[in-house]
Protein backbone atom coordinates (compact mmCIF):
# COMPACT_ATOMS: atom_id res chain seq x y z
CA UNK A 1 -150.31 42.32 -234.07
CA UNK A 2 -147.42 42.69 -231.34
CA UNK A 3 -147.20 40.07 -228.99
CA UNK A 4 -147.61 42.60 -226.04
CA UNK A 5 -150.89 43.70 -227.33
CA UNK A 6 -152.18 39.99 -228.02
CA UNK A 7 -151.17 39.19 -224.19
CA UNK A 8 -153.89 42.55 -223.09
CA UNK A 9 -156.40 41.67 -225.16
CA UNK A 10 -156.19 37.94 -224.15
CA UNK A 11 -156.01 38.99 -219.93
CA UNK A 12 -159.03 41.53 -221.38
CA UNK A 13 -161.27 38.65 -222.53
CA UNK A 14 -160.25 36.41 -219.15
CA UNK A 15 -161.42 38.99 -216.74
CA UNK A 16 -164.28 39.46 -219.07
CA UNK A 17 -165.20 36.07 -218.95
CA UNK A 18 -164.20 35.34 -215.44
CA UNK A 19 -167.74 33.20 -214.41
CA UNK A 20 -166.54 30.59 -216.53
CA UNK A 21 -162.44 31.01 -216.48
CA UNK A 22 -161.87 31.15 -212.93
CA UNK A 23 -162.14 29.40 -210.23
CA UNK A 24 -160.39 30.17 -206.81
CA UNK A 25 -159.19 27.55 -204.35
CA UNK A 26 -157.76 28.91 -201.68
CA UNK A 27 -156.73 32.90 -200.29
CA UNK A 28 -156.32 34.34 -196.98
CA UNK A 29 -157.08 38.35 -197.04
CA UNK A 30 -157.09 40.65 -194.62
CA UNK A 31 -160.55 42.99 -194.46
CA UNK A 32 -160.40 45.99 -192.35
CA UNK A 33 -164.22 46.41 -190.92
CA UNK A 34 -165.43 49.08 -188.99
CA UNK A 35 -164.21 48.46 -185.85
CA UNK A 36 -161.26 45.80 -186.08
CA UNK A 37 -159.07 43.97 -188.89
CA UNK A 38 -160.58 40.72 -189.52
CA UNK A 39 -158.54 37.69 -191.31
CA UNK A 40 -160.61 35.42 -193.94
CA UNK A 41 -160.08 32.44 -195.11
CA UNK A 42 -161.36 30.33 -197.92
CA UNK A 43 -160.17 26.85 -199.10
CA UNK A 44 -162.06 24.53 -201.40
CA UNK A 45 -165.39 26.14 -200.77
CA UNK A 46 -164.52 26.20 -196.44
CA UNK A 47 -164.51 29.50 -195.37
CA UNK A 48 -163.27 30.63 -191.68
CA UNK A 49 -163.47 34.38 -190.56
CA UNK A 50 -161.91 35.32 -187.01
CA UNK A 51 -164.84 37.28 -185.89
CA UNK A 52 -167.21 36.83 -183.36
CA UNK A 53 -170.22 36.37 -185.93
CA UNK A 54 -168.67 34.35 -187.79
CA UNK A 55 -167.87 31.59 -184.78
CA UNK A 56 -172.11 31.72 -184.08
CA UNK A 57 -173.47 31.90 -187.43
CA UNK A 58 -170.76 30.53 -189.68
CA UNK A 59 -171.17 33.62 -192.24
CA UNK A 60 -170.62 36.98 -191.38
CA UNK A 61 -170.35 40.36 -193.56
CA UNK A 62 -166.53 40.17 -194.34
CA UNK A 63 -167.27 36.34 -196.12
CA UNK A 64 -170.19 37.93 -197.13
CA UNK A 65 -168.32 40.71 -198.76
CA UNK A 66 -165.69 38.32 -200.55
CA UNK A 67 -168.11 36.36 -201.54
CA UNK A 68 -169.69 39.81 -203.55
CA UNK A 69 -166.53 40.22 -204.83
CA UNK A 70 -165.20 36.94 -206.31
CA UNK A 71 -168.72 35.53 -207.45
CA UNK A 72 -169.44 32.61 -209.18
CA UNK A 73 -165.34 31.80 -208.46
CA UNK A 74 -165.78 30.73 -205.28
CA UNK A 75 -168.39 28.39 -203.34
CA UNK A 76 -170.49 30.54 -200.96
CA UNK A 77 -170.59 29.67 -197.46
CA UNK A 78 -172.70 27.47 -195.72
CA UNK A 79 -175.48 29.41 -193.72
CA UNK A 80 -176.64 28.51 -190.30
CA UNK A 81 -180.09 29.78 -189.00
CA UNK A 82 -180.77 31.67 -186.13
CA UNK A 83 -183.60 30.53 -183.92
């Protein structure tokens, strides 16, 4: 088989796999909400959000949203109760 096509099929089965393969440590991304831009952070399962929800609660829906997409490859955020 060329090497080319060994290299696809191989990145083919790590995506397919990714709940075991990956595991993320750190990223800052930038998540365009509905009304503003919003920068967030994660790093060794700490995750930091500029938004006003997220400075109250410490989770808001852009974590919330990374969290959806990177799964089991990250550690979800610690949630704080309203009262």
């Amino acid at each position: 088989m060329d090497s080319a096509v060994s290299r696809i099929l191989k990145a083919k089965q790590y995506a397919a796999e990714r709940d075991h393969r990956i595991k993320v440590h750190s990223f800052e991304v930038e998540l365009h909400g509905d009304n503003h831009t919003h920068l967030v952070h994660y790093d060794r399962g700490a995750w930091k959000c500029d938004c006003e929800e997220f400075q109250l609660r410490g989770v808001c829906a852009h974590v919330m949203a990374m969290e959806e997409i990177l799964g089991d490859s990250v550690e979800p955020a610690m949630y704080t109760m309203v009262r």
